[in-house]
Protein backbone atom coordinates (compact mmCIF):
# COMPACT_ATOMS: atom_id res chain seq x y z
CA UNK A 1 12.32 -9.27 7.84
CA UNK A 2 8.99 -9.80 7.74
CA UNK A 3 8.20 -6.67 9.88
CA UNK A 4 9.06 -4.46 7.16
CA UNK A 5 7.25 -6.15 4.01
CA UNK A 6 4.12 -5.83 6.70
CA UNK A 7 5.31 -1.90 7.03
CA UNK A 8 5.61 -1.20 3.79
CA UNK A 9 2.67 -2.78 3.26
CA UNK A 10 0.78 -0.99 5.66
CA UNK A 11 2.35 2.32 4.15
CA UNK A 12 1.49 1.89 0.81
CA UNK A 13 -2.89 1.42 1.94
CA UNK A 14 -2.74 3.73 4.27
CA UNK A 15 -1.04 6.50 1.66
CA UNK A 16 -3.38 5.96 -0.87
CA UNK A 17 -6.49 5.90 1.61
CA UNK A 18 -5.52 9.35 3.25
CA UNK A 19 -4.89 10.90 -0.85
CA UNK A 20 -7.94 9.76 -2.04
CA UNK A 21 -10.04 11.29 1.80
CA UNK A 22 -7.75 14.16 1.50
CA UNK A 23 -9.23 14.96 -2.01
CA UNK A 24 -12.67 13.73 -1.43
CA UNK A 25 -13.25 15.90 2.22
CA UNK A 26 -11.06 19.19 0.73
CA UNK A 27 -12.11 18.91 -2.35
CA UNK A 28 -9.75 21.01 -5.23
CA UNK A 29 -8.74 23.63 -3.23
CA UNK A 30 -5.25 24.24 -2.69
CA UNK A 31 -5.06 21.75 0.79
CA UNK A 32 -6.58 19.25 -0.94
CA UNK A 33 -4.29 18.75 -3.90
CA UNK A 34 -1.37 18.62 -1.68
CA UNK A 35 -3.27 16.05 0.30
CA UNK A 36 -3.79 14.43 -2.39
CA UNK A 37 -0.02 14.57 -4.15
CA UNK A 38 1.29 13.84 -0.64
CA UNK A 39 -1.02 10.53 -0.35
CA UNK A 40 -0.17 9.94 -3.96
CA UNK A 41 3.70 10.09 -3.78
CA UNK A 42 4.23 8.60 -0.72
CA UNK A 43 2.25 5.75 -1.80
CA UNK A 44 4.08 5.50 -4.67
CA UNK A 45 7.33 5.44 -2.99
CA UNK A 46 5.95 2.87 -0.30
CA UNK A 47 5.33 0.58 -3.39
CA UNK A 48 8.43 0.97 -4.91
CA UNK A 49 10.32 -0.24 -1.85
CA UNK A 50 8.54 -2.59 -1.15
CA UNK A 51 8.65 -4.63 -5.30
CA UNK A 52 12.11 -3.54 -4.42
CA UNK A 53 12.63 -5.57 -1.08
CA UNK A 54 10.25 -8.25 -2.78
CA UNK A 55 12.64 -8.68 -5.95
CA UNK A 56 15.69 -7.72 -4.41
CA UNK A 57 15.70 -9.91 -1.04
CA UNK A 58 13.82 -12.80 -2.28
CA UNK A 59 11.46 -12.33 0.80
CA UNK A 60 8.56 -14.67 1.40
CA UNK A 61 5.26 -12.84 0.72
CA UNK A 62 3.76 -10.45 2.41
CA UNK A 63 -0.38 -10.16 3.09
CA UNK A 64 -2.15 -8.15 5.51
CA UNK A 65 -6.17 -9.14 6.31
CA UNK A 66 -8.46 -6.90 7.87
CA UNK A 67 -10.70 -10.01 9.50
CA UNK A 68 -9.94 -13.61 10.32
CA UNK A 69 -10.01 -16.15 7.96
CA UNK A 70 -12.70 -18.11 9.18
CA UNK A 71 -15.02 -14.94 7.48
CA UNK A 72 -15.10 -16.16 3.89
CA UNK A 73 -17.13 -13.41 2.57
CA UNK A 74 -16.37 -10.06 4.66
CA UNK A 75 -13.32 -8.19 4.57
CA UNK A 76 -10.34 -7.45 2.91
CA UNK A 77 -6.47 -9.11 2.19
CA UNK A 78 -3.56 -8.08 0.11
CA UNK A 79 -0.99 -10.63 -0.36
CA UNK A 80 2.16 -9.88 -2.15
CA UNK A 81 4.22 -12.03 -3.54
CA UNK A 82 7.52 -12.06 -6.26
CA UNK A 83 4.88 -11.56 -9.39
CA UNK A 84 3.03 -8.82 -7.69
CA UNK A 85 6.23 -6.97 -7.01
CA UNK A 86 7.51 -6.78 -10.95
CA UNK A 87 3.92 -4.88 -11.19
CA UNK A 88 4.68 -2.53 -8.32
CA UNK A 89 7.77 -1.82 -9.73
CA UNK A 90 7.06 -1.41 -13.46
């Protein structure tokens, strides 16, 4: 079950990322608002299932990293756990 927290996780960053390109590279013409709003809503909707499956399921937490851990001061990880998920949801 731990495949789909990852998924959803996945989902949710990689929404958001290809909004926020879609309205940076298109700018406010009529492609790139519905990049955007598509980006925007899916993302949203990624994030709501997955507080969802968090609070719902009782699943352990969920964190993605871009680089190893032995890197202390490059990269990037989410980590999601049950208090994180009342946010996502609310």
């Amino acid at each position: 079950m731990a495949l789909l927290s990852d998924l959803l996780l996945a989902a949710l960053v990689a929404s958001f990322c290809i909004g926020a390109a879609g309205a940076l590279l298109l700018g406010s013409r009529p492609a790139g608002r519905f990049v955007a709003a598509l980006g925007a809503g899916s993302g949203a909707l990624a994030a709501l299932a997955l507080g969802l499956r968090m609070l719902v399921a009782d699943a352990a937490p969920s964190s993605w990293s871009s680089v190893s851990s032995a890197t202390v001061f490059i990269g990037l990880m989410l980590r999601l756990d049950s208090l994180g998920a009342v946010f996502l949801v609310v």
